[in-house]
C-alpha atoms as a PDB file:
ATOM      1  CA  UNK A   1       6.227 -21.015 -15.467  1.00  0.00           C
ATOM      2  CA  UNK A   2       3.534 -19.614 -18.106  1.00  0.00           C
ATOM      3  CA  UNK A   3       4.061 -16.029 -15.808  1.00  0.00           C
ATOM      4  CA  UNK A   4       7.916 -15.389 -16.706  1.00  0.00           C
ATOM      5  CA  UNK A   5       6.975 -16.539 -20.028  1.00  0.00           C
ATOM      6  CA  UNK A   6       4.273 -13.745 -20.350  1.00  0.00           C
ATOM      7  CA  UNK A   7       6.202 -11.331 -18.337  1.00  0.00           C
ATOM      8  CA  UNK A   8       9.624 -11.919 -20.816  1.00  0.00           C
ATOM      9  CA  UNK A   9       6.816 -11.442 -23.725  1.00  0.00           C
ATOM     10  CA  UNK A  10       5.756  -8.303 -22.609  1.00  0.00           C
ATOM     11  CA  UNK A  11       8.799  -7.043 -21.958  1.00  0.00           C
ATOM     12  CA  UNK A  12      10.596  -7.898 -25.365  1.00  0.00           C
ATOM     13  CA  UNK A  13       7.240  -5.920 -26.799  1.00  0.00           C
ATOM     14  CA  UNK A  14       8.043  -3.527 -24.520  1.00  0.00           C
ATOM     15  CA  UNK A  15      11.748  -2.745 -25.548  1.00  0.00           C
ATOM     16  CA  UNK A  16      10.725  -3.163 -29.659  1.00  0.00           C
ATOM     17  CA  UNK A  17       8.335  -0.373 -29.034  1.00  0.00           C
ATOM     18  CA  UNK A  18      11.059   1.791 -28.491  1.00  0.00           C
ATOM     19  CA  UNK A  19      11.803   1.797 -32.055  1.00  0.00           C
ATOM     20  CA  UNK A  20      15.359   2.137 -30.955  1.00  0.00           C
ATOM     21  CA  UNK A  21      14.705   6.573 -29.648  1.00  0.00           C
ATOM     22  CA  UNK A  22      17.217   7.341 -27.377  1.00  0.00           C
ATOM     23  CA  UNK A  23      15.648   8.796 -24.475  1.00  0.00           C
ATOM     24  CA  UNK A  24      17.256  11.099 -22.179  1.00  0.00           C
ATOM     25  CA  UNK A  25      15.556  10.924 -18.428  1.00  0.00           C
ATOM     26  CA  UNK A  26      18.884  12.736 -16.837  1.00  0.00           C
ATOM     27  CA  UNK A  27      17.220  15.962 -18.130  1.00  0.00           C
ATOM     28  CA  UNK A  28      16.110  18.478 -15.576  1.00  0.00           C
ATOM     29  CA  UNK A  29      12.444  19.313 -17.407  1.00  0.00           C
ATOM     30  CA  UNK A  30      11.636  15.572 -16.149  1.00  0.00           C
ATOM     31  CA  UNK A  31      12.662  15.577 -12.937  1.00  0.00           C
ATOM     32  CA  UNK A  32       9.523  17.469 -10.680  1.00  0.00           C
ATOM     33  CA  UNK A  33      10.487  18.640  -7.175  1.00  0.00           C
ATOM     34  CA  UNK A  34      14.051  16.974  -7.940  1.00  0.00           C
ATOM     35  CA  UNK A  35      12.983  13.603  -7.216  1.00  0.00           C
ATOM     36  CA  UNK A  36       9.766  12.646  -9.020  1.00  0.00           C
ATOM     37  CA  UNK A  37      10.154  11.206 -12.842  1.00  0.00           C
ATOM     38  CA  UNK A  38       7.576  12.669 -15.225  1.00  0.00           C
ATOM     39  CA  UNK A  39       8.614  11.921 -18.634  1.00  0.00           C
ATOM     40  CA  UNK A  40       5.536  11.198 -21.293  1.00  0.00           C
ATOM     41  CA  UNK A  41       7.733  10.009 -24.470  1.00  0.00           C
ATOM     42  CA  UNK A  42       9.393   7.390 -22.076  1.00  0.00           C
ATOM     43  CA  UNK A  43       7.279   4.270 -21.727  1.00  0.00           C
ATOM     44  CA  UNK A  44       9.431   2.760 -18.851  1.00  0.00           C
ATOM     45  CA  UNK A  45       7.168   2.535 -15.588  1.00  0.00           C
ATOM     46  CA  UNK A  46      10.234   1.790 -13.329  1.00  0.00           C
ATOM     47  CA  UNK A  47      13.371   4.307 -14.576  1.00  0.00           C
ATOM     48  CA  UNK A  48      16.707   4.508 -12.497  1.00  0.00           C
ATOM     49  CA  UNK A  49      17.115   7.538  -9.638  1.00  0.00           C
ATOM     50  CA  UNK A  50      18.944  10.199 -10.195  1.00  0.00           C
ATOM     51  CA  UNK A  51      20.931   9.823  -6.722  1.00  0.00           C
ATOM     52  CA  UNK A  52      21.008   6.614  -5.334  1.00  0.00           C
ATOM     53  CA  UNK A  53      21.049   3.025  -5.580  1.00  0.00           C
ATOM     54  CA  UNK A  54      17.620   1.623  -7.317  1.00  0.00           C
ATOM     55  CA  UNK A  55      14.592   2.579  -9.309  1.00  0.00           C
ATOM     56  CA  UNK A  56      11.419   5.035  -9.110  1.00  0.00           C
ATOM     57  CA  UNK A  57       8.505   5.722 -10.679  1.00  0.00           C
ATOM     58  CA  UNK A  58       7.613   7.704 -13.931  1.00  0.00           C
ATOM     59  CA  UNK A  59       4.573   9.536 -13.303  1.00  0.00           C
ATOM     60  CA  UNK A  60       3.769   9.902 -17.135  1.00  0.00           C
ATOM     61  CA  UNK A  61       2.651   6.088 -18.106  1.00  0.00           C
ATOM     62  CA  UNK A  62      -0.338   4.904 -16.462  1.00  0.00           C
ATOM     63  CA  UNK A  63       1.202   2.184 -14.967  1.00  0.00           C
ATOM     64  CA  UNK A  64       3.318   4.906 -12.823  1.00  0.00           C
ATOM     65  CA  UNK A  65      -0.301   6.706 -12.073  1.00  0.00           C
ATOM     66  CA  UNK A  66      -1.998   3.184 -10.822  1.00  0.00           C
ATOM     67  CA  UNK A  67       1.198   2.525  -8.799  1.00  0.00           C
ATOM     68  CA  UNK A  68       1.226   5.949  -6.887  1.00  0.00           C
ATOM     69  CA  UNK A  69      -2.610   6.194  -7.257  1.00  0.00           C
ATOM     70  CA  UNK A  70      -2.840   2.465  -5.743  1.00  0.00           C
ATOM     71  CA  UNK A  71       0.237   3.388  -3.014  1.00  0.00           C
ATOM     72  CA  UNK A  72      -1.493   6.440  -1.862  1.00  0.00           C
ATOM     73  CA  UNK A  73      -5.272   4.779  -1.512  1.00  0.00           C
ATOM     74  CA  UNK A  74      -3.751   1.487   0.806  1.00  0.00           C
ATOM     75  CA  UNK A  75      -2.108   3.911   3.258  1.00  0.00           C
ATOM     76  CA  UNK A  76      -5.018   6.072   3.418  1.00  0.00           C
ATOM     77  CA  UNK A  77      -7.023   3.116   3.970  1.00  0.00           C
ATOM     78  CA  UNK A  78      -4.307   2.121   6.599  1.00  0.00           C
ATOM     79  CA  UNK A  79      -4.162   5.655   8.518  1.00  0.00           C
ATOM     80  CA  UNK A  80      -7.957   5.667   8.524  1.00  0.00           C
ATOM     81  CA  UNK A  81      -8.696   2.159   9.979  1.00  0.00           C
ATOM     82  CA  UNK A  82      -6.272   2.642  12.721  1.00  0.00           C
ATOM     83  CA  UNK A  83      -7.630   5.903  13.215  1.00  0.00           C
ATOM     84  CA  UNK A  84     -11.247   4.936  13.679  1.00  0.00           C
ATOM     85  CA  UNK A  85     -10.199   2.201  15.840  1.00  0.00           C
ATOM     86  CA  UNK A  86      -8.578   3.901  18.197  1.00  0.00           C
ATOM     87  CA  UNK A  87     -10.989   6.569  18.185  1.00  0.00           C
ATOM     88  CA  UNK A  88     -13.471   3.846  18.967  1.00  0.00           C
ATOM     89  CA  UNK A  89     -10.841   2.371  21.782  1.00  0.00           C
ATOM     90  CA  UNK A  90     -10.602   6.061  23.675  1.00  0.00           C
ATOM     91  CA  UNK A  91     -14.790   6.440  23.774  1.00  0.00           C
ATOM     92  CA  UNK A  92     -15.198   3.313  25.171  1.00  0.00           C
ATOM     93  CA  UNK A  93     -14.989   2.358  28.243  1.00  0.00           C
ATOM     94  CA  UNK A  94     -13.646  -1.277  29.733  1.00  0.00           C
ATOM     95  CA  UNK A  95     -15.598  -3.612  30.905  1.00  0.00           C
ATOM     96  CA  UNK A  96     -14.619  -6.811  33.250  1.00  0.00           C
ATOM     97  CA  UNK A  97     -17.379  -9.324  33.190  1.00  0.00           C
ATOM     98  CA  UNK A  98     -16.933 -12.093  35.984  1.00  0.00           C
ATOM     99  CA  UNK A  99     -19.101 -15.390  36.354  1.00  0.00           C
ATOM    100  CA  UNK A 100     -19.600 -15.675  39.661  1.00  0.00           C
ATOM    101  CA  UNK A 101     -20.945 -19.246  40.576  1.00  0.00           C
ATOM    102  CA  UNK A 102     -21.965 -20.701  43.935  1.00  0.00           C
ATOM    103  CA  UNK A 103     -22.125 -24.533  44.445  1.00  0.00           C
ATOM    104  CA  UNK A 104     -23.850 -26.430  47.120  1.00  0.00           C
ATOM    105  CA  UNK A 105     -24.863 -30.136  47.545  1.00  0.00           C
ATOM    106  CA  UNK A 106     -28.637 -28.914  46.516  1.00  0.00           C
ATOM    107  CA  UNK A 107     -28.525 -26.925  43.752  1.00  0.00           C
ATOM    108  CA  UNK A 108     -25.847 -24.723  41.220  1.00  0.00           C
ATOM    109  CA  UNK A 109     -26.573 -21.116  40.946  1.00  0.00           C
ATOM    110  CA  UNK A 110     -24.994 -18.638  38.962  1.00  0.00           C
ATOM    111  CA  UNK A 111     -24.581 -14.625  39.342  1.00  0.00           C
ATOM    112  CA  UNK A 112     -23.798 -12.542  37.245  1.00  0.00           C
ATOM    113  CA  UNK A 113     -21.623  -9.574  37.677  1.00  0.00           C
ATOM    114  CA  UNK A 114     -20.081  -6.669  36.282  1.00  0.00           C
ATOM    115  CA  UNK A 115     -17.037  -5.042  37.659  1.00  0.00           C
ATOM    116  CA  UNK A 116     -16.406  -1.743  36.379  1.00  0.00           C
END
């Protein structure tokens, strides 16, 4: 319960830092490649898209750079794990490993073999 407390503090801060500026973010100088929201004098990190139904990112806070920055480094990570493994699964080849054992009244032995 303390966490919506702190998050409905920080965003009542948030909105009395606007100092009641009306900020336009429906202007074209903010928009980059149509779709990406770069606007420095607006201290939103989540602004609604221009086309569409929900939000995006503004580019300008740092909060919009760690979210992209952080976005862009876990798929990275992503593409190049999977990557090296199944670079790793191609070089390899497959091995079948059987235990072969023979029992008599005597004496247990085992063999082992390697099927390839």
């Amino acid at each position: 319960m303390d966490g919506v407390w702190l998050t409905l503090v920080v965003l009542f801060t948030e909105v009395l830092s606007q100092d009641g500026k009306v900020v336009y973010t429906d202007d074209d100088e903010y928009w980059v490649n149509g779709f990406t929201y770069h606007n420095p004098n607006d201290k939103r990190i989540f602004v609604p898209k221009r086309v569409g139904i929900g939000d995006t990112v503004n580019t300008a806070t740092l909060g919009g750079k760690m979210i992209i920055c952080g976005t862009v480094f876990i798929v990275a990570v992503i593409v190049i794990g999977v990557s090296f493994m199944l670079i790793r699964s191609e070089l390899t080849s497959p091995e079948l490993k059987v235990p072969l054992t023979i029992k008599s009244r005597s004496n247990t032995r085992c063999i082992p073999t390697i099927l390839a």
